[in-house]
Protein backbone atom coordinates (compact mmCIF):
# COMPACT_ATOMS: atom_id res chain seq x y z
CA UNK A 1 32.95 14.61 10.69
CA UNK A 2 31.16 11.07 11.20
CA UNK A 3 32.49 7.65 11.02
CA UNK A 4 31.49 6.00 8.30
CA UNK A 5 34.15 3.37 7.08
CA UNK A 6 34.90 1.65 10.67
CA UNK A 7 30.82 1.16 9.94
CA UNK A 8 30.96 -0.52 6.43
CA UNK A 9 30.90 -5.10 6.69
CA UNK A 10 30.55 -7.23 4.13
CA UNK A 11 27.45 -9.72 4.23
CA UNK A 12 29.15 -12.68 5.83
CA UNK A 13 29.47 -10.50 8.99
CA UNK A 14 25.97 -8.81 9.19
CA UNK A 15 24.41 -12.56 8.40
CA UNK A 16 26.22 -13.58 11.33
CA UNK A 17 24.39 -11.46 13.52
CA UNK A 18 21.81 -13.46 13.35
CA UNK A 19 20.90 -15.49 16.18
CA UNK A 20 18.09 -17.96 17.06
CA UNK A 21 14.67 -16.38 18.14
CA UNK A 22 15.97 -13.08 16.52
CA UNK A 23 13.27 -11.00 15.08
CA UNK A 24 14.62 -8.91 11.84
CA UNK A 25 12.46 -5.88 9.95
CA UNK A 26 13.16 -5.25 6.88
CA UNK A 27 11.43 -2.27 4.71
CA UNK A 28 8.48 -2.35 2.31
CA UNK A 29 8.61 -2.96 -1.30
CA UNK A 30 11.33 -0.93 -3.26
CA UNK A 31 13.04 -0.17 0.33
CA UNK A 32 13.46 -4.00 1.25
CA UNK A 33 17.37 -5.02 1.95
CA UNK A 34 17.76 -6.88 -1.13
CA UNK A 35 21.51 -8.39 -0.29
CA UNK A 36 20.83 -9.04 2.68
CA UNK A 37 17.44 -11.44 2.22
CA UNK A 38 18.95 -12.73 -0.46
CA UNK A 39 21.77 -14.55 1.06
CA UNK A 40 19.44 -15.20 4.58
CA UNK A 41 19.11 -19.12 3.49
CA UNK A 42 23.03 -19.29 3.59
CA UNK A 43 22.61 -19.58 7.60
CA UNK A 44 19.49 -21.69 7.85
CA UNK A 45 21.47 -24.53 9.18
CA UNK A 46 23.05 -22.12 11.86
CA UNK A 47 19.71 -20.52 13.28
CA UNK A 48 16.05 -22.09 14.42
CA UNK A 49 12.83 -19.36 14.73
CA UNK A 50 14.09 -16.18 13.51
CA UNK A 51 10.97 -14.20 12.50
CA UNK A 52 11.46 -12.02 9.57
CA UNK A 53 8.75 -9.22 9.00
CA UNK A 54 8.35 -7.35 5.56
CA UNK A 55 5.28 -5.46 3.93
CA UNK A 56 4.72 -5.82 0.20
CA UNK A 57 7.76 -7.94 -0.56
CA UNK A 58 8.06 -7.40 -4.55
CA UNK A 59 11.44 -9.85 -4.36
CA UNK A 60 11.86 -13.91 -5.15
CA UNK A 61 14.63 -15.03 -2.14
CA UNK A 62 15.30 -18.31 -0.92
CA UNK A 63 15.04 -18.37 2.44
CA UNK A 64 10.80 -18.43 1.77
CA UNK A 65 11.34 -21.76 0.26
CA UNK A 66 8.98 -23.90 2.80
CA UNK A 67 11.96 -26.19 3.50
CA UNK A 68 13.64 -23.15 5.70
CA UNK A 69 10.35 -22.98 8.22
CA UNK A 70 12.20 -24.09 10.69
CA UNK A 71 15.00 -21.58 10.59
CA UNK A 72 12.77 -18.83 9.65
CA UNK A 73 9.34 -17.98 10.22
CA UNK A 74 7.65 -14.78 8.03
CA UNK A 75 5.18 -12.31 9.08
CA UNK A 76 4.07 -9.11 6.60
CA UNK A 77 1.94 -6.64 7.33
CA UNK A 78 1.05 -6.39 3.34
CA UNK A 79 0.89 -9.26 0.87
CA UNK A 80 2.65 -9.14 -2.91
CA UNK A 81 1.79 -12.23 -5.34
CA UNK A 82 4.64 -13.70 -4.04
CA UNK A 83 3.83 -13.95 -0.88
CA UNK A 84 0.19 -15.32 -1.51
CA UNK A 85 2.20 -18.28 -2.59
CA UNK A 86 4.32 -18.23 0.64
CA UNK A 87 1.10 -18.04 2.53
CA UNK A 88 -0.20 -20.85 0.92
CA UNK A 89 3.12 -23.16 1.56
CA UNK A 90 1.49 -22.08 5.55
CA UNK A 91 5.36 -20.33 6.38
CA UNK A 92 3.80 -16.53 6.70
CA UNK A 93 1.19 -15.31 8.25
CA UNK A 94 -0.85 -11.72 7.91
CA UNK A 95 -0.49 -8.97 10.32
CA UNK A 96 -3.73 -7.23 10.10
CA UNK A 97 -2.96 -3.39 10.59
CA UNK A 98 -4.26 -0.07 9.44
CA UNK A 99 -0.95 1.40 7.66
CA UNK A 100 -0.76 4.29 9.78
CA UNK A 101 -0.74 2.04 13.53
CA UNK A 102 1.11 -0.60 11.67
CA UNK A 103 4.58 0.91 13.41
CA UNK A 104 3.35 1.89 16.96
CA UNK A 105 0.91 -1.61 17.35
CA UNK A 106 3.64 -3.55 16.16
CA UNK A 107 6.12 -2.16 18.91
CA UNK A 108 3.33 -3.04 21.61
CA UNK A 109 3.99 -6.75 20.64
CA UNK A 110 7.39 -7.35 18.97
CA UNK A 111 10.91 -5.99 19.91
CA UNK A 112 13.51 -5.54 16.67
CA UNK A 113 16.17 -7.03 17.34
CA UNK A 114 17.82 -6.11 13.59
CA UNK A 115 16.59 -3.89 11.56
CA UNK A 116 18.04 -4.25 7.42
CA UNK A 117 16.58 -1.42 5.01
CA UNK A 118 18.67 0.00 1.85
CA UNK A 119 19.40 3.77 2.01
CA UNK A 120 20.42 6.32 -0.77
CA UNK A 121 24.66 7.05 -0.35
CA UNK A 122 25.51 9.34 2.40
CA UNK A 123 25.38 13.19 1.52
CA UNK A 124 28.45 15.27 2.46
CA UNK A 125 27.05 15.74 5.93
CA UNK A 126 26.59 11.73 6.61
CA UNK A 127 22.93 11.80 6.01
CA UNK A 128 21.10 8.80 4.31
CA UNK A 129 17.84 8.91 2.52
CA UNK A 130 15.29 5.82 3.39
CA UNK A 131 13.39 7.63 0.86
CA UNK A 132 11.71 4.51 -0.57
CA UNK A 133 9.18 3.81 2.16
CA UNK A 134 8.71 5.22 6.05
CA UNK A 135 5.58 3.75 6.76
CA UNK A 136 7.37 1.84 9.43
CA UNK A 137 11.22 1.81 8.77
CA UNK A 138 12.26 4.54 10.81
CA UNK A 139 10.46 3.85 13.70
CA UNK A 140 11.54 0.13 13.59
CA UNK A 141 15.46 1.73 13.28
CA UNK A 142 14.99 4.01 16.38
CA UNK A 143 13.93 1.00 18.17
CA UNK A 144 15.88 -1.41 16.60
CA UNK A 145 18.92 -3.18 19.22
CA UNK A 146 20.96 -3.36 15.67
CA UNK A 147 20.47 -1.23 12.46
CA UNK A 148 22.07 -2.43 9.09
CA UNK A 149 22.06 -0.06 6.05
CA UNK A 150 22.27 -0.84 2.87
CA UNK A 151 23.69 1.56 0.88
CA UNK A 152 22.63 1.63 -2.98
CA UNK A 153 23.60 4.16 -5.64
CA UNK A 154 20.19 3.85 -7.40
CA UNK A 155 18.38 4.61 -4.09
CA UNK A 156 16.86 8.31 -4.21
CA UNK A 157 17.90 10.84 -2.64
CA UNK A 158 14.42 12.14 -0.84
CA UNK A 159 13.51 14.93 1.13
CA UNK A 160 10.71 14.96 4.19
CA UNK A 161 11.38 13.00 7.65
CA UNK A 162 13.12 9.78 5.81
CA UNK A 163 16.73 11.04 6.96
CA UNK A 164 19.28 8.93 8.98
CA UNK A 165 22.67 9.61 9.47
CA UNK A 166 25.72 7.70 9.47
CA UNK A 167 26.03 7.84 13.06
CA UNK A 168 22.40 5.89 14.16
CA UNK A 169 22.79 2.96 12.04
CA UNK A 170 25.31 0.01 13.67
CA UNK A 171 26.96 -1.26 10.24
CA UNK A 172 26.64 -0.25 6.47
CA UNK A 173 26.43 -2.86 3.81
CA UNK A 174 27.69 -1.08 0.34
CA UNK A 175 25.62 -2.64 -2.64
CA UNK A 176 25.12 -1.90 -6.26
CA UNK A 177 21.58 -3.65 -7.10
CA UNK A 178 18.74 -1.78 -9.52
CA UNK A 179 15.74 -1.20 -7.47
CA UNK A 180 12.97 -3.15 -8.13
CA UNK A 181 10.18 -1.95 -11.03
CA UNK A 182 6.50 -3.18 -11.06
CA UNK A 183 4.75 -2.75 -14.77
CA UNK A 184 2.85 0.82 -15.67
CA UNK A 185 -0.49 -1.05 -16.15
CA UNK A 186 -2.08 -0.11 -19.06
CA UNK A 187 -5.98 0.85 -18.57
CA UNK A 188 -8.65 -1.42 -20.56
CA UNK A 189 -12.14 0.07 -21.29
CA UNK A 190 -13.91 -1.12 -17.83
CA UNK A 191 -11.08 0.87 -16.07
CA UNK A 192 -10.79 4.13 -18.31
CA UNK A 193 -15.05 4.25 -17.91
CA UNK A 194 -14.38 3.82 -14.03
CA UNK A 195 -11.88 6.35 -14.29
CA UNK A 196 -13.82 8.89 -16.08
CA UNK A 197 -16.89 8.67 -13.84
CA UNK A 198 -14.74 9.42 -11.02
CA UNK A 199 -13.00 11.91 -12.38
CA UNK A 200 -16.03 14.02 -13.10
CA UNK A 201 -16.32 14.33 -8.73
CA UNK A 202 -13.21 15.52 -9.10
CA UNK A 203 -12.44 19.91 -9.09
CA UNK A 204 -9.83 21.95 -9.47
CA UNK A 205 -7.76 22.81 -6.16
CA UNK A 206 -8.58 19.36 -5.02
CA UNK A 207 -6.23 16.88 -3.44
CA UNK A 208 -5.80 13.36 -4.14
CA UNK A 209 -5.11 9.74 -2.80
CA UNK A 210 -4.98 6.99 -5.22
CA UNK A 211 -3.63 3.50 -5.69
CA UNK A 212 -1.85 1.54 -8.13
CA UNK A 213 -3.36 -0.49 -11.07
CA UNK A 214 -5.42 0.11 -13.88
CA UNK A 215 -8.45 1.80 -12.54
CA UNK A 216 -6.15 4.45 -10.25
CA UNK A 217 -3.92 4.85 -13.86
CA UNK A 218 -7.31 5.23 -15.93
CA UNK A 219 -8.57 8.27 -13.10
CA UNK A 220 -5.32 10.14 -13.35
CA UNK A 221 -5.03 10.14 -17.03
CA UNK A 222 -8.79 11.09 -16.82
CA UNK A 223 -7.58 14.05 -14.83
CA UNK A 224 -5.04 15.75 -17.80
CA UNK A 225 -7.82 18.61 -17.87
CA UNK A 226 -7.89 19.25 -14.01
CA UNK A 227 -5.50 22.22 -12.69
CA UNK A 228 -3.78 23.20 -9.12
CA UNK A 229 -4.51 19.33 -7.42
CA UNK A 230 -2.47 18.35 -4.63
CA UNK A 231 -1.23 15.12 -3.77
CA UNK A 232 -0.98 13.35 -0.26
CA UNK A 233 -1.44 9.81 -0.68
CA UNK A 234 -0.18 6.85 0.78
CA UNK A 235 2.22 5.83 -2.21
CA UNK A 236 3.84 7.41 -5.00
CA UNK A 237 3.04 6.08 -8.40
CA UNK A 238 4.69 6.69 -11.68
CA UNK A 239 0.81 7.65 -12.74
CA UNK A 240 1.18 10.44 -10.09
CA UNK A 241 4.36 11.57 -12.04
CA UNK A 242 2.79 12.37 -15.26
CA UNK A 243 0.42 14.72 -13.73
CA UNK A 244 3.30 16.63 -11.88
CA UNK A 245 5.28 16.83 -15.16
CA UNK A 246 1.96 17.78 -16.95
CA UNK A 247 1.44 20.87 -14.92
CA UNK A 248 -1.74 19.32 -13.14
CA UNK A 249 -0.16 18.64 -9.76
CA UNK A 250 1.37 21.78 -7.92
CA UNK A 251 -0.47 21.87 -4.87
CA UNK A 252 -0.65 25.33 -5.22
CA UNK A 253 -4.06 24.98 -3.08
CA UNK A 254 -3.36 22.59 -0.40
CA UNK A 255 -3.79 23.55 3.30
CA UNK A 256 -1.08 21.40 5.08
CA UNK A 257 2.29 20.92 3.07
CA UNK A 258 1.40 23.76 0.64
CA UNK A 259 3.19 23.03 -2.88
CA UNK A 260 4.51 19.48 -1.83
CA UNK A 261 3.62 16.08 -3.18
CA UNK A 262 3.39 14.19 -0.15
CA UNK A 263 3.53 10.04 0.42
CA UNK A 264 4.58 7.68 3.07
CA UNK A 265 6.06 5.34 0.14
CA UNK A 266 7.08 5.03 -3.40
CA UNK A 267 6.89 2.22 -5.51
CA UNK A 268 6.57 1.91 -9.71
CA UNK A 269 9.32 2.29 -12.22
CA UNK A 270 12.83 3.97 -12.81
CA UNK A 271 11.49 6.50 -14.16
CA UNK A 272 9.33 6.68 -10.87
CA UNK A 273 12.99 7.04 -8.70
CA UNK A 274 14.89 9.14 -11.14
CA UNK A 275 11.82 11.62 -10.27
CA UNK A 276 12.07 11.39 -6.70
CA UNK A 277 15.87 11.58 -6.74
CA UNK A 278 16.88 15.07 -4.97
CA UNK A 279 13.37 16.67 -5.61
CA UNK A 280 12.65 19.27 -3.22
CA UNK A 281 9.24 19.16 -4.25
CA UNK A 282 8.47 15.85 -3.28
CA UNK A 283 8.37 14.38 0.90
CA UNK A 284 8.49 10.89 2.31
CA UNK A 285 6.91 11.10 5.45
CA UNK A 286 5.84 9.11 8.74
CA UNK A 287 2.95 7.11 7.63
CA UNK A 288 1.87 7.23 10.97
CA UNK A 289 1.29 11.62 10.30
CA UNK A 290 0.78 10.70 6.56
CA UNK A 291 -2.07 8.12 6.99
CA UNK A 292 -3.51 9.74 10.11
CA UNK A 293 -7.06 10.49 8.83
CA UNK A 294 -7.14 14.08 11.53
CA UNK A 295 -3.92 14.80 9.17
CA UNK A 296 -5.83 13.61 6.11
CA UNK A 297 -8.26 16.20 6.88
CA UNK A 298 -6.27 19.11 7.53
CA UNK A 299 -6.09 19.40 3.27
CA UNK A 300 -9.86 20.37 1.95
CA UNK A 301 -11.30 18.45 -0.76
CA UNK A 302 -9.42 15.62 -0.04
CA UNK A 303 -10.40 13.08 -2.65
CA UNK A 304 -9.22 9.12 -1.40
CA UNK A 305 -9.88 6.70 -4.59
CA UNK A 306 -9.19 2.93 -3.27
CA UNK A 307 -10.18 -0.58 -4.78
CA UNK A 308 -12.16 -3.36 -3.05
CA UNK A 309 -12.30 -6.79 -4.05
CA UNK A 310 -16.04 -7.71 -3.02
CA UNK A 311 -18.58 -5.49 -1.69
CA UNK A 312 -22.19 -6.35 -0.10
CA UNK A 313 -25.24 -4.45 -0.48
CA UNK A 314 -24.94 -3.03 2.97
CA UNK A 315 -21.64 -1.53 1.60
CA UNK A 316 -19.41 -3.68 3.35
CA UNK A 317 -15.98 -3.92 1.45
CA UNK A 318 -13.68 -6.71 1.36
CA UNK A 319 -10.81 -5.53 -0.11
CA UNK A 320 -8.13 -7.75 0.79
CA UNK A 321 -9.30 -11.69 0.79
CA UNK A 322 -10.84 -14.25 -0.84
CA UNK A 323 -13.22 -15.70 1.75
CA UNK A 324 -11.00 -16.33 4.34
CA UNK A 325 -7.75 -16.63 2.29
CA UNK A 326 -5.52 -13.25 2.83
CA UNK A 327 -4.76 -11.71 -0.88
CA UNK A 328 -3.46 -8.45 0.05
CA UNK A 329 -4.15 -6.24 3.18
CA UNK A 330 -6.25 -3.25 4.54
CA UNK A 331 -2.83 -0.90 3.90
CA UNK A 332 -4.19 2.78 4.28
CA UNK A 333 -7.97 1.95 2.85
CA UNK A 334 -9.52 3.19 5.85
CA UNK A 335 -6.85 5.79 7.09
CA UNK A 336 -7.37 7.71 3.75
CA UNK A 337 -11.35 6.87 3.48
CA UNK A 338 -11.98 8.07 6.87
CA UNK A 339 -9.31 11.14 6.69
CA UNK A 340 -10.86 11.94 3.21
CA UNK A 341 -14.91 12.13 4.76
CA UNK A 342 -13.45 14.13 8.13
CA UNK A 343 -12.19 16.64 5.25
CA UNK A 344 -13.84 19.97 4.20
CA UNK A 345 -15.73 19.13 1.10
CA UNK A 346 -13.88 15.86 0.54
CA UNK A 347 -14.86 12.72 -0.74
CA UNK A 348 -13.90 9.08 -0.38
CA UNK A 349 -14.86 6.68 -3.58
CA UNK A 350 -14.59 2.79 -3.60
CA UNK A 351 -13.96 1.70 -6.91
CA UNK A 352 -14.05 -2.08 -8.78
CA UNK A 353 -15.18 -4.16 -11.61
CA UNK A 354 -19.12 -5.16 -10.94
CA UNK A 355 -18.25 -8.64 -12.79
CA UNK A 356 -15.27 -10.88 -12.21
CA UNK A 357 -14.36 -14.10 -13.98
CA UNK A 358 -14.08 -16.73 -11.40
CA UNK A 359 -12.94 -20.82 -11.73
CA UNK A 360 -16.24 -22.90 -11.49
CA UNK A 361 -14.49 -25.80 -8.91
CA UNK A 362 -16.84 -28.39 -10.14
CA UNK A 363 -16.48 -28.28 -14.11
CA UNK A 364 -13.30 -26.10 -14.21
CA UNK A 365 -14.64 -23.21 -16.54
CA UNK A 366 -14.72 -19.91 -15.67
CA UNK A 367 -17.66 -18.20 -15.37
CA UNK A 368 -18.90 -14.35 -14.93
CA UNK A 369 -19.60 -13.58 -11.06
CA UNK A 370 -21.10 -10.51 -9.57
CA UNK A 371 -18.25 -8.69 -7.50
CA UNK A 372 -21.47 -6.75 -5.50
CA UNK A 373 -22.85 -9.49 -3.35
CA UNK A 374 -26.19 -9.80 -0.95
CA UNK A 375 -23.28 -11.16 1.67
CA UNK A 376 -19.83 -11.18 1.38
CA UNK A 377 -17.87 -14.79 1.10
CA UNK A 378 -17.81 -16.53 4.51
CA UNK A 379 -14.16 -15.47 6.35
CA UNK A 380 -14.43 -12.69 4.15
CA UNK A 381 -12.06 -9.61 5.70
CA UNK A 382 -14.32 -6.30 6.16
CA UNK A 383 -11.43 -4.07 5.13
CA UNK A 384 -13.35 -0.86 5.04
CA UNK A 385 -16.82 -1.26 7.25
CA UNK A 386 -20.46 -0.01 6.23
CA UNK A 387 -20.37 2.96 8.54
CA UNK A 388 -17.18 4.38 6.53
CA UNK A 389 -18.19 3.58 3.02
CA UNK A 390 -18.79 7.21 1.21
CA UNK A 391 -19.00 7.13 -2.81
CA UNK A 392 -19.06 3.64 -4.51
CA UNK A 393 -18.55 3.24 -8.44
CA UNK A 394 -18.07 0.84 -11.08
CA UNK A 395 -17.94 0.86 -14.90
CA UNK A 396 -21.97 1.37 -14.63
CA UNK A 397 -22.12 4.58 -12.64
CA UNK A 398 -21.21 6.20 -8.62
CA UNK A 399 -23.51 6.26 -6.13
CA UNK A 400 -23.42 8.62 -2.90
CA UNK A 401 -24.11 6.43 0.19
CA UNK A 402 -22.85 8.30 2.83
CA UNK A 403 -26.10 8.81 5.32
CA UNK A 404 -28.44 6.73 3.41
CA UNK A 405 -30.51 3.82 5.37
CA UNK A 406 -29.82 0.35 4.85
CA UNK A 407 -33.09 0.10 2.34
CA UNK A 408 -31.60 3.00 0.45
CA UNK A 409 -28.46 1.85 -0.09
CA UNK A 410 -29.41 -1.70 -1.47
CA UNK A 411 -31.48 0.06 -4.40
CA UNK A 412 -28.08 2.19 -4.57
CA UNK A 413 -25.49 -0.53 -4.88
CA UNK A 414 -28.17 -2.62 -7.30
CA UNK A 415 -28.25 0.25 -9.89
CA UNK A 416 -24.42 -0.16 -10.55
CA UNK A 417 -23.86 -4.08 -10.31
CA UNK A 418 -23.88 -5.46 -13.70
CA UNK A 419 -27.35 -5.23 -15.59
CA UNK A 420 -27.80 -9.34 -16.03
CA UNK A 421 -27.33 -10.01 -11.91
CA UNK A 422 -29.67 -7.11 -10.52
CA UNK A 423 -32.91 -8.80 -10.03
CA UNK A 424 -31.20 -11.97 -8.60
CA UNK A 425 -29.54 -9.82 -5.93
CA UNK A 426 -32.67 -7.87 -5.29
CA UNK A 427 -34.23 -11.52 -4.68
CA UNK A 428 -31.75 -12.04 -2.35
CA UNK A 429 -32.18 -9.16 -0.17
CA UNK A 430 -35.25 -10.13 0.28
CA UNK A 431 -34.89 -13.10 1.15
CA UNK A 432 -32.15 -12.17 3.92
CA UNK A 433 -34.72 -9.06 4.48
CA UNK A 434 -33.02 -5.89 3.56
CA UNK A 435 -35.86 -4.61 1.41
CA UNK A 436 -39.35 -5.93 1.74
């Protein structure tokens, strides 16, 4: 049997185990502790410098409000909308990581003192699912000097290595809140032609990474016709559940984790968690084995589709600023990139828009700019570098540059900018002597 009710506290008492200097981890996205957070401004008047980390916080709480910095200072290793707006307030700063060393580097620096996560409700054995995200949690627990649960009907039940029972976790915090849900977005034409053109790399038996947003939506609806993929990606997306459903998905050909749908993290809709809930087919996983490209490559014809924000004609790809302001983060771009290339007959493809409508800051209009530039924005961050870059596409074709020269790949990364900006950025690699 295992002790759970001398275990269970209500929030007063696990908010006042805070204490000043204290560093808390909490989870990523759909596995953040919601209760907890959200009451963490109660005790700003009782506590000075407690560092809070989070990835990908998807959640509006109080104690971010800039007039808390001295009580609490933020750190993520991932950046949601909301936090661009903490960033800018200047009371969180980045942790750049790739996903799968975020864990192990982050050890090497910081101690947990508490570590707050939600969990699914214990199974008859005292086990608890952290089934929303392990790309760090359950390192950060086994290290932790405290570990709160927070125990949540609507949490999944998962299967893979996101298990912890009752009797490694300090105190239990029993909630009822709905997870949280980001939007199924809805494809427009630029993304369903990007998707398409991908999708046509793209054979049956193959295994695939992809993203969230419109472009990775538009490339697995473009993939209804495909048959026996496998999945191990990064995150699970509710796209990625149609294609199960649909028959497409059954990894009937993979090479590691043969017939399982494999992720580090989940994060989309209900519909999204109702799937996940006691699926045997489906495994949360260490990121740290999940994003480790030499595991990547263990599946063949690993296809990795990822976005970029900016990309030079060199293929450098910023994919997670805006010069030198931090938008997002590197997450797993170069994890599954790399892991995709060191696989048998796999393929890595770096995907965007070739235009982008951008705020003129002298007459206030927006105006169309070129998203493939002669040189990236100054303090722009070079999320996935030149030597790692593989297949690059846009709504006006894909282009191979893995092993071309530097001349080569400017004429490459030309053809599929957008028609009306070619011959200014061929003028400009000139100029900064790419071509001659």
């Amino acid at each position: 049997m295992y002790d759970y009710k001398s275990k269970v506290i209500d929030l007063d008492k696990a908010l006042s185990l805070v204490k000043d200097g204290c560093n808390i981890v909490t989870g990523l996205g759909a596995a953040e502790a919601r209760a907890f957070l959200g009451s963490l401004h109660t005790i700003a008047d009782k506590v000075r410098n407690v560092r809070v980390s989070t990835c990908l916080s998807v959640c509006d709480h109080e104690y971010t409000d800039p007039k808390y910095s001295d009580s609490f200072k933020i750190e993520s290793w991932f950046y949601s909308a909301k936090q661009r707006q903490d960033h800018s307030h200047g009371n969180l700063s980045f942790i750049p990581n790739h996903l799968h060393l975020a864990a192990s580097k982050r050890l090497w620096r910081a101690h947990p003192d508490i570590v707050v996560v939600n969990a699914s409700m214990p199974d008859k054995h005292g086990f608890m699912s952290v089934g929303l995200s392990n790309v760090y949690e359950k390192a950060m627990i086994e290290a932790a000097d405290l570990v709160i649960v927070e125990v949540n009907p609507h949490v999944p039940r998962v299967f893979g290595d996101c298990e912890v029972h009752v009797s490694q976790v300090d105190y239990i915090l029993e909630t009822d809140y709905e997870l949280p849900e980001i939007p199924d977005i809805l494809p427009n034409d630029k993304d369903r032609a990007i998707g398409r053109l991908v999708a046509d790399y793209v054979n049956d038996g193959d295994c695939i990474q992809l993203g969230i947003g419109g472009i990775p939506n538009a490339f697995a609806d473009a993939l209804m016709n495909k048959r026996d993929l496998g999945i191990h990606t990064e995150m699970l997306t509710t796209g990625m559940v149609k294609l199960i459903e649909e028959g497409v998905v059954n990894g009937s050909r993979k090479q590691r984790n043969k017939g399982k749908v494999v992720a580090a993290f989940a994060l989309g809709n209900k519909k999204l968690y109702d799937f996940m809930d006691d699926n045997i087919g489906i495994e949360i996983r260490n990121c740290a084995e999940v994003n480790d490209p030499y595991v990547i490559a263990q599946n063949d014809n690993q296809i990795s589709v990822n976005t970029t924000l900016e990309v030079d004609l060199t293929g450098q790809c910023c994919s997670e600023s805006l010069g030198s302001m931090q938008f997002s983060g590197t997450g797993g771009q170069a994890d599954t990139a790399i892991g995709a290339q060191m696989s048998k007959n796999g393929k890595s493809f770096i995907v965007l828009y070739s235009t982008a409508m951008v705020k003129n800051h002298h007459t206030g209009e927006r105006e169309e700019k070129s998203k493939i530039v002669c040189q990236l924005k100054a303090g722009a961050a070079v999320s996935l570098s030149r030597n790692d870059i593989d297949f690059l596409a846009t709504e006006y074709g894909v282009v191979a540059l893995r092993g071309t020269n530097i001349r080569e790949r400017v004429e490459k990364i030309i053809s599929v900018a957008h028609p009306k900006f070619r011959e200014q950025l061929r003028a400009e690699a000139r100029k900064h002597r790419l071509i001659f």
